[in-house]
Protein backbone atom coordinates (compact mmCIF):
# COMPACT_ATOMS: atom_id res chain seq x y z
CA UNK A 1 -110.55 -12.04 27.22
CA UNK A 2 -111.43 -9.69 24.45
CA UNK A 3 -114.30 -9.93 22.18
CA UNK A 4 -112.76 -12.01 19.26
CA UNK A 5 -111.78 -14.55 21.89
CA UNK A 6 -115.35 -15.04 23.41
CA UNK A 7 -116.46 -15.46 19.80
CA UNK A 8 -113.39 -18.31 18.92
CA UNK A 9 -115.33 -19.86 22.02
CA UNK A 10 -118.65 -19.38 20.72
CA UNK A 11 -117.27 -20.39 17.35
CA UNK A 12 -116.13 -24.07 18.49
CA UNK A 13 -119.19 -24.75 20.06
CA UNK A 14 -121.15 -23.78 17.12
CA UNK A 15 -118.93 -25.98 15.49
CA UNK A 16 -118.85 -29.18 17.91
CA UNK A 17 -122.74 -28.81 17.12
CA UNK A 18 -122.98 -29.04 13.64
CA UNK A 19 -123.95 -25.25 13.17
CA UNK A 20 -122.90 -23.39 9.72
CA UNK A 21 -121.29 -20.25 10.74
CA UNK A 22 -118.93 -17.55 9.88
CA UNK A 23 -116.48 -15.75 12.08
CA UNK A 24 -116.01 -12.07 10.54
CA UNK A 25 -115.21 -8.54 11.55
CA UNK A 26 -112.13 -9.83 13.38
CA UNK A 27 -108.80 -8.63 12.24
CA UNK A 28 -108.72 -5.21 13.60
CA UNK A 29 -105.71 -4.88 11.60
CA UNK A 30 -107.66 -5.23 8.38
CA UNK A 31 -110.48 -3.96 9.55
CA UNK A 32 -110.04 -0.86 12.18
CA UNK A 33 -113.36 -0.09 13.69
CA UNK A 34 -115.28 -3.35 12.54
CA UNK A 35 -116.10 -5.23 16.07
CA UNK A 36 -116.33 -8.87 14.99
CA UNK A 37 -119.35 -11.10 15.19
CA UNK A 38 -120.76 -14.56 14.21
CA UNK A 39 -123.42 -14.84 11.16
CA UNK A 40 -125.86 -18.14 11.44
CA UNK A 41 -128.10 -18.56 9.02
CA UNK A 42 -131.33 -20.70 9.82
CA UNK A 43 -132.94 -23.30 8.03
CA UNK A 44 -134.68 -20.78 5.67
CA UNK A 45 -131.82 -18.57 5.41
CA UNK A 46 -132.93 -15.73 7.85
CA UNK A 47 -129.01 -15.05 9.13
CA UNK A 48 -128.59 -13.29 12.48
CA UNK A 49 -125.21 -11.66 13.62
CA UNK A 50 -124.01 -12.70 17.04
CA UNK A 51 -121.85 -10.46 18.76
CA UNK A 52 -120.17 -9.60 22.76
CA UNK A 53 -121.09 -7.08 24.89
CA UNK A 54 -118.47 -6.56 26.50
CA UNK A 55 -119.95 -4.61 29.58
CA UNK A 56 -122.32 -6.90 29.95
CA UNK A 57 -120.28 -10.29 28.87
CA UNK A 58 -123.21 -11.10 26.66
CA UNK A 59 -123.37 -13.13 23.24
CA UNK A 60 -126.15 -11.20 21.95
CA UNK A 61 -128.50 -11.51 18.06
CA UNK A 62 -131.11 -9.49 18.97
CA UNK A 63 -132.99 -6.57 20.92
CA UNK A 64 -135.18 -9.11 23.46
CA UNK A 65 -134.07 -10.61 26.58
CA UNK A 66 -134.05 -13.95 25.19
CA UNK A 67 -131.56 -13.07 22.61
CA UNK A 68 -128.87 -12.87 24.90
CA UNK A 69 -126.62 -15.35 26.43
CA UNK A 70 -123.61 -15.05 29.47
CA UNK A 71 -120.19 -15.72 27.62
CA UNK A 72 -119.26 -17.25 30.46
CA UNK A 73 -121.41 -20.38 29.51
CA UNK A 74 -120.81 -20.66 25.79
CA UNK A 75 -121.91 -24.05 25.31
CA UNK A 76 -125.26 -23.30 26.63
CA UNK A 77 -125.05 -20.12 24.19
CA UNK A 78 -124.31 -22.63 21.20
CA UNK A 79 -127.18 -24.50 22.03
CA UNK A 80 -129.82 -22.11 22.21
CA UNK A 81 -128.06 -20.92 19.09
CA UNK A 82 -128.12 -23.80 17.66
CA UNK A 83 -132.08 -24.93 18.63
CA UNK A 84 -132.86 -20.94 16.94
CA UNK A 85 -130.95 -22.06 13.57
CA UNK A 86 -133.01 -25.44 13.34
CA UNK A 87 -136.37 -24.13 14.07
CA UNK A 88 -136.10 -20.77 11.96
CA UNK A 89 -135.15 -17.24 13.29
CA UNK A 90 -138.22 -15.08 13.97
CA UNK A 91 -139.64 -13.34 10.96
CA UNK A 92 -139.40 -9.97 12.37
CA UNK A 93 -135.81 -7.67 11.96
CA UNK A 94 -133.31 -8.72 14.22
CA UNK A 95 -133.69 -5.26 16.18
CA UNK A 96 -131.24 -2.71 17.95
CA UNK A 97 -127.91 -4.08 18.21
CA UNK A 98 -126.42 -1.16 19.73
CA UNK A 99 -127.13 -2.10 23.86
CA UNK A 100 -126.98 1.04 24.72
CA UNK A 101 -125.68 1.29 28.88
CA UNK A 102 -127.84 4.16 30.18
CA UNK A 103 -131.17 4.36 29.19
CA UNK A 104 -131.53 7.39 27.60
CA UNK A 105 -128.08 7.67 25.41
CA UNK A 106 -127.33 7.21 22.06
């Protein structure tokens, strides 16, 4: 699967639970060079983008361990998702997106 499909998987869980999302970044023939991702917004408005790693098959918001998620269990990825959009994103910047694959690059 490639990265928009993990995130049409992601997207329909998100979905199923009642979560306000958007898909964007997706139509590579639009947009060359944007990788797509998921924006959820929390109860105050705080958004995060969700995006894959593909190396690492991750759904991934932020730059800690626990903002991470296997793609091969998106429903369990919707729901901690889901719990983080109802209880408020942290207050802090969602950090490094990049996932760099050798420490020490980049």
């Amino acid at each position: 699967m490639i990265m928009r499909e993990f995130l049409d998987v992601l997207s329909a869980e998100l979905t199923a639970r009642g979560v306000q999302h958007e898909l964007a970044g997706s139509q590579s023939e639009r947009e060359p060079g944007v990788l797509p991702y998921i924006t959820v917004s929390d109860k105050d408005g705080h958004a995060r983008l969700i995006r894959v790693h593909p190396a690492y098959y991750w759904y991934y918001w932020g730059s800690d361990l626990e903002d991470r998620w296997s793609v091969l269990r998106p429903d369990i990825a919707a729901e901690v998702i889901a719990e983080r959009a109802r209880t408020g994103w942290p207050d802090s910047p969602q950090g490094d997106l990049t996932l760099r694959l050798w420490p020490g690059t980049g």
